[in-house]
Protein backbone atom coordinates (compact mmCIF):
# COMPACT_ATOMS: atom_id res chain seq x y z
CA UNK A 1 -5.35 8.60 9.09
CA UNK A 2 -8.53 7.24 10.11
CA UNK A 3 -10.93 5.03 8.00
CA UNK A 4 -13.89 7.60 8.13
CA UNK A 5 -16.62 5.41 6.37
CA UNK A 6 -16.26 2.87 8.85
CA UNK A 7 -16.10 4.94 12.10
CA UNK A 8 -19.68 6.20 10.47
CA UNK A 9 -20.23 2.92 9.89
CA UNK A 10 -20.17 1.63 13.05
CA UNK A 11 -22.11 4.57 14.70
CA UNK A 12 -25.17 3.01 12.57
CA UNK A 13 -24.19 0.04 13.23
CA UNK A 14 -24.35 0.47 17.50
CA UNK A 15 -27.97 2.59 16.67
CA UNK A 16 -29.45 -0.97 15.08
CA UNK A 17 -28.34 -2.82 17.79
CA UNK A 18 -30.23 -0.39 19.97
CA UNK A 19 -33.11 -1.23 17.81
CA UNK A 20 -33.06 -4.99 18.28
CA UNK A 21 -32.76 -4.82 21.70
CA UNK A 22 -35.59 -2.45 22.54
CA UNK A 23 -37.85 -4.40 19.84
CA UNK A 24 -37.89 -1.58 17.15
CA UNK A 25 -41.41 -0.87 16.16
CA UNK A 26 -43.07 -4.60 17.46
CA UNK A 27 -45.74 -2.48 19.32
CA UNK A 28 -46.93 -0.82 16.23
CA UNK A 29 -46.54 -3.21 13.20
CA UNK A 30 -45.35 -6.69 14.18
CA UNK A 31 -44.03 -6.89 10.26
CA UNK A 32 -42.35 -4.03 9.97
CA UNK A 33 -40.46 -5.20 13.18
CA UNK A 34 -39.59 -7.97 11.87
CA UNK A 35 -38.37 -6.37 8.58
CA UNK A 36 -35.93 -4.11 10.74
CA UNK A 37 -35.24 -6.00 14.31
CA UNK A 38 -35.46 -9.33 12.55
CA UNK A 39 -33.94 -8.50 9.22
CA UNK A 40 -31.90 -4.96 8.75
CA UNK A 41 -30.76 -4.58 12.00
CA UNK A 42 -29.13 -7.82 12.00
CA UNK A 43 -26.37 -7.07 10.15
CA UNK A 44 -25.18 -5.12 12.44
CA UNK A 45 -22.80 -7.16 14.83
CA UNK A 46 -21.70 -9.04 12.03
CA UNK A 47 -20.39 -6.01 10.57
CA UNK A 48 -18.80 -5.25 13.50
CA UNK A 49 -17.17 -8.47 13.09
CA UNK A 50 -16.06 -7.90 9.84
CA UNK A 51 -14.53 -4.33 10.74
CA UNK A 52 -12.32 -5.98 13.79
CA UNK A 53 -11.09 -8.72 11.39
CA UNK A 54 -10.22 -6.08 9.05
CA UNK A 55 -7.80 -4.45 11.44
CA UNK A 56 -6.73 -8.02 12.61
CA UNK A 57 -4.42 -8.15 9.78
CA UNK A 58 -2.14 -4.85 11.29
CA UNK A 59 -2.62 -6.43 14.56
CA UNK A 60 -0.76 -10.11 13.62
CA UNK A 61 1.88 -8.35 10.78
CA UNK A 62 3.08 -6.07 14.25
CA UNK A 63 2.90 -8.83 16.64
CA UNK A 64 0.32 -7.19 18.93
CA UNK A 65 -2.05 -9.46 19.86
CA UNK A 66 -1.54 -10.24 22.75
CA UNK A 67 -1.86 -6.44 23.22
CA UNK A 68 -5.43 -6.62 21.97
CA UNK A 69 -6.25 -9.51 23.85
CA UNK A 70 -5.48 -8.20 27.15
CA UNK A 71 -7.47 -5.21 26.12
CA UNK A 72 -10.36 -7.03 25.06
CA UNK A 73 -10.20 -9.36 28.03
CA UNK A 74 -9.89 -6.07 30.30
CA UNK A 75 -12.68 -4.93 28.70
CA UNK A 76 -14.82 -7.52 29.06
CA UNK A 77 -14.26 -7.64 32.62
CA UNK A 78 -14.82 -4.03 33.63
CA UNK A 79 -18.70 -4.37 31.54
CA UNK A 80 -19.11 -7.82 33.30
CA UNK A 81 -19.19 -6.14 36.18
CA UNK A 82 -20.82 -2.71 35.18
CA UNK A 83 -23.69 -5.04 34.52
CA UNK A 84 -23.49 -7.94 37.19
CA UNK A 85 -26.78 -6.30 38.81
CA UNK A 86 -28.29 -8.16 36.83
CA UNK A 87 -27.10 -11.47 36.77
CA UNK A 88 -24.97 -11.36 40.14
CA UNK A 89 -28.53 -13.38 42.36
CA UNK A 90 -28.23 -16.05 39.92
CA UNK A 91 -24.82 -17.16 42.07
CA UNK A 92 -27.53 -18.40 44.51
CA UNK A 93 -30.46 -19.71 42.74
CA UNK A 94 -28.49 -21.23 39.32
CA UNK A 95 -24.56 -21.25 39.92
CA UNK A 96 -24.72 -23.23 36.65
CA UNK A 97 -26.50 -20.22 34.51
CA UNK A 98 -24.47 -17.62 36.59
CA UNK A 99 -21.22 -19.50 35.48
CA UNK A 100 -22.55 -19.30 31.72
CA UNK A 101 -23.59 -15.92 31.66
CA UNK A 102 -19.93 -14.74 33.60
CA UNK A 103 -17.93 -16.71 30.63
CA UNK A 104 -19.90 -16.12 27.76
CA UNK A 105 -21.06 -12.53 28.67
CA UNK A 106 -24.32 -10.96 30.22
CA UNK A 107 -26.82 -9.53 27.32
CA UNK A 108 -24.79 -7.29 24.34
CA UNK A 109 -21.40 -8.46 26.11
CA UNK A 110 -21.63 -11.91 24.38
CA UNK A 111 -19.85 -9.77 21.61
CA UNK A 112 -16.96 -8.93 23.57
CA UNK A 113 -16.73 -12.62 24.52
CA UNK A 114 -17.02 -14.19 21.04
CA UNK A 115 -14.46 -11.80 19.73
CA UNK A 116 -11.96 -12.71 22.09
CA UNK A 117 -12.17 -15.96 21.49
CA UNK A 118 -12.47 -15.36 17.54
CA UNK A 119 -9.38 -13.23 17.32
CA UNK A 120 -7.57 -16.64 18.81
CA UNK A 121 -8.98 -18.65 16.26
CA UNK A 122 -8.27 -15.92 13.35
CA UNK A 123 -4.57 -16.05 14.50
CA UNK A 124 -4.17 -19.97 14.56
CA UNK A 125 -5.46 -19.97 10.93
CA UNK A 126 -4.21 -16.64 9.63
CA UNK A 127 -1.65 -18.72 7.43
CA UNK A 128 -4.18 -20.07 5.90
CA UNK A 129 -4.86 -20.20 1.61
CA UNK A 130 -7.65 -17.62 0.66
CA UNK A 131 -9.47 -20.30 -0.61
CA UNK A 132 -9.24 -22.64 2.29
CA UNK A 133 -10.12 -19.42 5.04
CA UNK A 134 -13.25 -19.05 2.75
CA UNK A 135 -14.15 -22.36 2.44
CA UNK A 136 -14.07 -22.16 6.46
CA UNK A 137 -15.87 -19.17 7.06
CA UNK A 138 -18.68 -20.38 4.45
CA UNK A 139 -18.85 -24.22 6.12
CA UNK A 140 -19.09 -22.76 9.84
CA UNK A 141 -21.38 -19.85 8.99
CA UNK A 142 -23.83 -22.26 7.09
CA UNK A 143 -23.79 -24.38 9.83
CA UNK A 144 -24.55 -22.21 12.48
CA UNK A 145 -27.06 -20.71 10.10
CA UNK A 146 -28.78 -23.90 9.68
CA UNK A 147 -28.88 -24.90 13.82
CA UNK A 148 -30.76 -21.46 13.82
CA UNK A 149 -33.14 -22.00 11.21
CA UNK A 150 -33.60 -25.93 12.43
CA UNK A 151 -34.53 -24.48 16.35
CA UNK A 152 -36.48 -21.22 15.16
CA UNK A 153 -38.63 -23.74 13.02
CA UNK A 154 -38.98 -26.70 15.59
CA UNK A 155 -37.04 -29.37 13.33
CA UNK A 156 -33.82 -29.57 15.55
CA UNK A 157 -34.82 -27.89 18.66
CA UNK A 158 -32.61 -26.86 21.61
CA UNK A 159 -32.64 -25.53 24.96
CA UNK A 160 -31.67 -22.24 25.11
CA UNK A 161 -31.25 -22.23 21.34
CA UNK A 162 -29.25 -18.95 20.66
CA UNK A 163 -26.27 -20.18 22.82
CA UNK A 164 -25.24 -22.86 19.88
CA UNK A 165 -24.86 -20.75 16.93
CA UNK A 166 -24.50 -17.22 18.11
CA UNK A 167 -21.21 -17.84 18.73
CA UNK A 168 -17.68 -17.64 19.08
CA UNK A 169 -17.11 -20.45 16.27
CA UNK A 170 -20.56 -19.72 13.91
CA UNK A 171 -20.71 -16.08 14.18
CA UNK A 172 -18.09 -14.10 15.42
CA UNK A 173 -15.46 -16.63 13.59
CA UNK A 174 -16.61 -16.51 10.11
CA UNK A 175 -17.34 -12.65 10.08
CA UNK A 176 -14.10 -12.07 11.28
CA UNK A 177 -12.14 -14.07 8.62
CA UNK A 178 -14.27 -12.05 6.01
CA UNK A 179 -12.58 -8.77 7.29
CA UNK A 180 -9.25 -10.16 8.01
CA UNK A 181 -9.30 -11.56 4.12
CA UNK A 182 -10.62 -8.38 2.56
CA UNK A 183 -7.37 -6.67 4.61
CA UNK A 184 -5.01 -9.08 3.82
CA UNK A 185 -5.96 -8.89 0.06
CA UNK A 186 -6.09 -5.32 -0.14
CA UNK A 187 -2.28 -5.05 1.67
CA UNK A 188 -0.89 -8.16 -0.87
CA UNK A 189 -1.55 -5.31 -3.87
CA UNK A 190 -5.66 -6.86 -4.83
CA UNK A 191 -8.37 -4.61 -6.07
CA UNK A 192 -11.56 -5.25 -3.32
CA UNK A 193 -15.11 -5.52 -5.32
CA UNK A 194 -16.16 -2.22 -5.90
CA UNK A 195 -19.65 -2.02 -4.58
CA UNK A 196 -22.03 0.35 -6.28
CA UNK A 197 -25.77 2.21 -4.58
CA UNK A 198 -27.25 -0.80 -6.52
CA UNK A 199 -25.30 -3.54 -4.79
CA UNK A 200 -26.35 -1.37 -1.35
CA UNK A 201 -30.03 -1.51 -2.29
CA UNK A 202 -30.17 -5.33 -3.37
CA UNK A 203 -28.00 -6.83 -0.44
CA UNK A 204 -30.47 -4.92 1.95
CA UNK A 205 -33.60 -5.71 0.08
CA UNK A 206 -32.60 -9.92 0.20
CA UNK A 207 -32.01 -9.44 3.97
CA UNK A 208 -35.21 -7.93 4.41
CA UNK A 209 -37.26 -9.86 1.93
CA UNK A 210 -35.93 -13.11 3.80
CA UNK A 211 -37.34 -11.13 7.49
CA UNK A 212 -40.51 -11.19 5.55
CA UNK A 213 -40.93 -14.49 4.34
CA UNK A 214 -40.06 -15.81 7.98
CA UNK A 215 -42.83 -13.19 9.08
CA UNK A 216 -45.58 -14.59 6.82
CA UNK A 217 -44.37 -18.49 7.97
CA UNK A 218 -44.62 -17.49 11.91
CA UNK A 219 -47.57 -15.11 11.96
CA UNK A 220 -45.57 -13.67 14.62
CA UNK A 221 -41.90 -12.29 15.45
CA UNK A 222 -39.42 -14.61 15.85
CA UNK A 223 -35.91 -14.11 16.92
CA UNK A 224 -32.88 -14.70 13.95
CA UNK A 225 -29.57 -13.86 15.10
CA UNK A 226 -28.07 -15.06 11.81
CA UNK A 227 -30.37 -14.22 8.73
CA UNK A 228 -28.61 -16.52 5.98
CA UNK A 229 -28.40 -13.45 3.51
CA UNK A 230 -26.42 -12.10 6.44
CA UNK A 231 -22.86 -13.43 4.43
CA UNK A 232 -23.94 -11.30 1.38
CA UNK A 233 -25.46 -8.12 2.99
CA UNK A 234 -22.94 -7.26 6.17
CA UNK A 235 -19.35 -7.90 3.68
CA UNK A 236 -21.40 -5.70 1.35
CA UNK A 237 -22.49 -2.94 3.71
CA UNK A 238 -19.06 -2.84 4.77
CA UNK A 239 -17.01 -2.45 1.53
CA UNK A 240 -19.59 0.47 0.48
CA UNK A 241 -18.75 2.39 3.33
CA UNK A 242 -14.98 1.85 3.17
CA UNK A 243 -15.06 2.66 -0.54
CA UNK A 244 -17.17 5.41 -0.28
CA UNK A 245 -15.41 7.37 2.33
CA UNK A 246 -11.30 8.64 1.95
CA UNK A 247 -9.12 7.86 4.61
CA UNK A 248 -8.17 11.46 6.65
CA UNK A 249 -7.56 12.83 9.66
CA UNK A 250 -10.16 13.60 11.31
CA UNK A 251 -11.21 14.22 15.26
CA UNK A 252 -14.79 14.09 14.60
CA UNK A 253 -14.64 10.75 12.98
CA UNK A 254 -12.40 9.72 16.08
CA UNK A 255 -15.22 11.04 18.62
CA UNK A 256 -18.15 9.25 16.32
CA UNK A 257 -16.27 6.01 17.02
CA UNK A 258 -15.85 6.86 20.69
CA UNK A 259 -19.73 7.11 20.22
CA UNK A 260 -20.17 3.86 18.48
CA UNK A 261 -18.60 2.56 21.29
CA UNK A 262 -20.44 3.83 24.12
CA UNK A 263 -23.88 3.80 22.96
CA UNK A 264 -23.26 -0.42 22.36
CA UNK A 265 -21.80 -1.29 25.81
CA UNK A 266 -24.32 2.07 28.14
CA UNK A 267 -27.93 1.55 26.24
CA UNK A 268 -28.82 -1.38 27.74
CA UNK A 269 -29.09 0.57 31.35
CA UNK A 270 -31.39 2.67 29.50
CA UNK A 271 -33.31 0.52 28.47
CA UNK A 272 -34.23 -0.98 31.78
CA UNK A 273 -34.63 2.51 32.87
CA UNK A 274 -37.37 3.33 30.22
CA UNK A 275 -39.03 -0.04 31.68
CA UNK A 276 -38.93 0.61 34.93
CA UNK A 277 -40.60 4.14 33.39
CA UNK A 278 -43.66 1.49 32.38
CA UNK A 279 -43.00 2.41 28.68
CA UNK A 280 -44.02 -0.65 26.53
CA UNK A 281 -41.55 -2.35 24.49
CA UNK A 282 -41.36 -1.90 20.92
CA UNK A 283 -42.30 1.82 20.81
CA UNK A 284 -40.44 4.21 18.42
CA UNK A 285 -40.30 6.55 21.85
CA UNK A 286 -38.58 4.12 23.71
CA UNK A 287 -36.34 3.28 20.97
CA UNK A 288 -35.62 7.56 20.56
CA UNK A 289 -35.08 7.90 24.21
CA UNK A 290 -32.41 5.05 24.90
CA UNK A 291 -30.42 6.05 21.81
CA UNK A 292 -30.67 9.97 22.79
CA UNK A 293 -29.51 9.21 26.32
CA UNK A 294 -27.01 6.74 25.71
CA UNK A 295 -25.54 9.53 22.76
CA UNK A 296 -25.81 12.43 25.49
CA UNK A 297 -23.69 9.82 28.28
CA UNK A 298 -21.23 9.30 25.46
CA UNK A 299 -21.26 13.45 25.37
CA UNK A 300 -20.60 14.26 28.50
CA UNK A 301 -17.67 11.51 28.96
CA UNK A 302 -16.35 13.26 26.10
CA UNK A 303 -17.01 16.56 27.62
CA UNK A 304 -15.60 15.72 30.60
CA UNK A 305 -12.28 14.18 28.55
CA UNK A 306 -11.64 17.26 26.84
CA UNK A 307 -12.00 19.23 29.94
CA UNK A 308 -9.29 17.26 31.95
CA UNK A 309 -6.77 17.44 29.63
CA UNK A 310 -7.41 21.10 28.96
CA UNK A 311 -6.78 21.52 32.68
CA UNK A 312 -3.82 19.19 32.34
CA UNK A 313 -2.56 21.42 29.65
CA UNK A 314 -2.84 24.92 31.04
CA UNK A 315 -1.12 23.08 34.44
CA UNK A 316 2.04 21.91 32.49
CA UNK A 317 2.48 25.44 30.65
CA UNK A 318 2.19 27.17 34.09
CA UNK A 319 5.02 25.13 35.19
């Protein structure tokens, strides 16, 4: 039985974080950019973070993590390289940066890195009280929050900013107990807040009411990794869809995962692609074209899937 609200989930979920990377709408209305790639979008890997600490909970209860650590580890590896075009010259100019970028993850693969390292954290702490893993994941994510707003806004500025909040400990961490709590609750016989099309609406309006306000301070687009309506909004998004959608079996839901998936870790190649294509950044084209490719990669993989094991199939019945 599959959890088909969040497989759809995350499919919108890997489509926004196409949209922040290729600067959704900047070329054509700087505010509504920020509204979406500033505000929106962002809840996106924080969801994402909230749907793998949901399934954390199976994982500890069966003793498999250090299944889905070598997995993740693997993972990470394979993409590392997959993308180390891009990073491999800084061996030679900046060993330093190169070093930083092969630990912590070129580009999108950050994600991969911060989860890794969150699931080990979620697992030292899973024995935790409810009310001591909240107070946790509220103290770090405020924290992190605030280091973000303090360098966005020039009162505690840092080099390289980003690389001190959005993070293993002040991102990935705090999202991660959210999930692994709402699980955890759900399995010890709790009711989860049922969350109606208003409490959709509002948590999405605050997020993107808060893009604005930052808009109208900056007269310009700024970068914010970690929104601070981000702890209402992304647990929010996430129970809708759960609660909305019954659990069944269901292939298609299994190959719009598979999708989620691919689009995340390919789109970036097509995004340099469309650049090298001279396409400005921020157009609704470009932002069409790299989703739309990355989908139709993520098709033929598929295609090619099915295919093999078809031909796998009609080998072992004509034995």
């Amino acid at each position: 039985m599959r959890d088909v609200g969040l497989d759809y989930l995350k499919l919108i979920m890997s489509i926004m974080v196409v949209g922040i990377h290729v600067g959704f709408l900047s070329y054509h209305d700087h505010l509504l950019s920020s509204v979406f790639a500033q505000g929106l979008f962002r809840i996106a890997v924080p969801v994402f973070f909230i749907i793998n600490g949901f399934y954390l909970y199976e994982t500890f209860v069966n003793n498999k993590e250090s299944k889905v650590f070598s997995y993740l580890l693997g993972l990470f590896l394979i993409w590392q390289f997959v993308y180390s075009y891009f990073y491999i010259g800084l061996a030679a100019e900046n060993f330093g940066s190169f070093l930083l970028t092969f630990l912590m993850g070129y580009n999108h693969l950050w994600y991969i890195s911060a989860l890794i390292v969150g699931v080990v954290f979620v697992r030292f702490v899973s024995g935790f009280s409810t009310r001591r893993l909240t107070t946790i994941a509220l103290c770090l994510f405020v924290v992190g929050c605030f280091m973000q707003y303090g360098d966005v806004y020039g009162f505690i500025p840092f080099e390289s900013g980003y690389l001190y909040y959005r993070n293993a400990l002040f991102m990935a961490f705090p999202f991660l107990i959210i999930g692994f709590l709402f699980r955890r609750f759900e399995k010890q016989g709790g009711q989860l807040f049922q969350v109606t099309w208003l409490h959709l609406i509002v948590a999405c309006a605050l997020i993107m009411l808060e893009s604005v306000l930052n808009f109208q301070y900056h007269g310009e687009i700024k970068g914010y990794d970690i929104p601070f309506c981000l702890i209402v909004t992304a647990p929010i998004v996430f129970l809708f869809f759960y609660q909305k959608f019954p659990k069944r079996q269901s292939t298609l839901s299994k190959d719009i995962a598979t999708y989620s998936t691919g689009i995340y870790l390919i789109h970036p190649w097509f995004n340099y692609f469309i650049h090298t294509q001279n396409m400005p950044h921020g157009t609704l084209t470009k932002f069409l074209l790299s989703s739309c490719l990355s989908a139709l990669t993520v098709y033929l993989f598929l295609l090619c899937q099915k295919t093999i094991r078809s031909f796998a199939n009609t080998q072992e019945v004509a034995k």
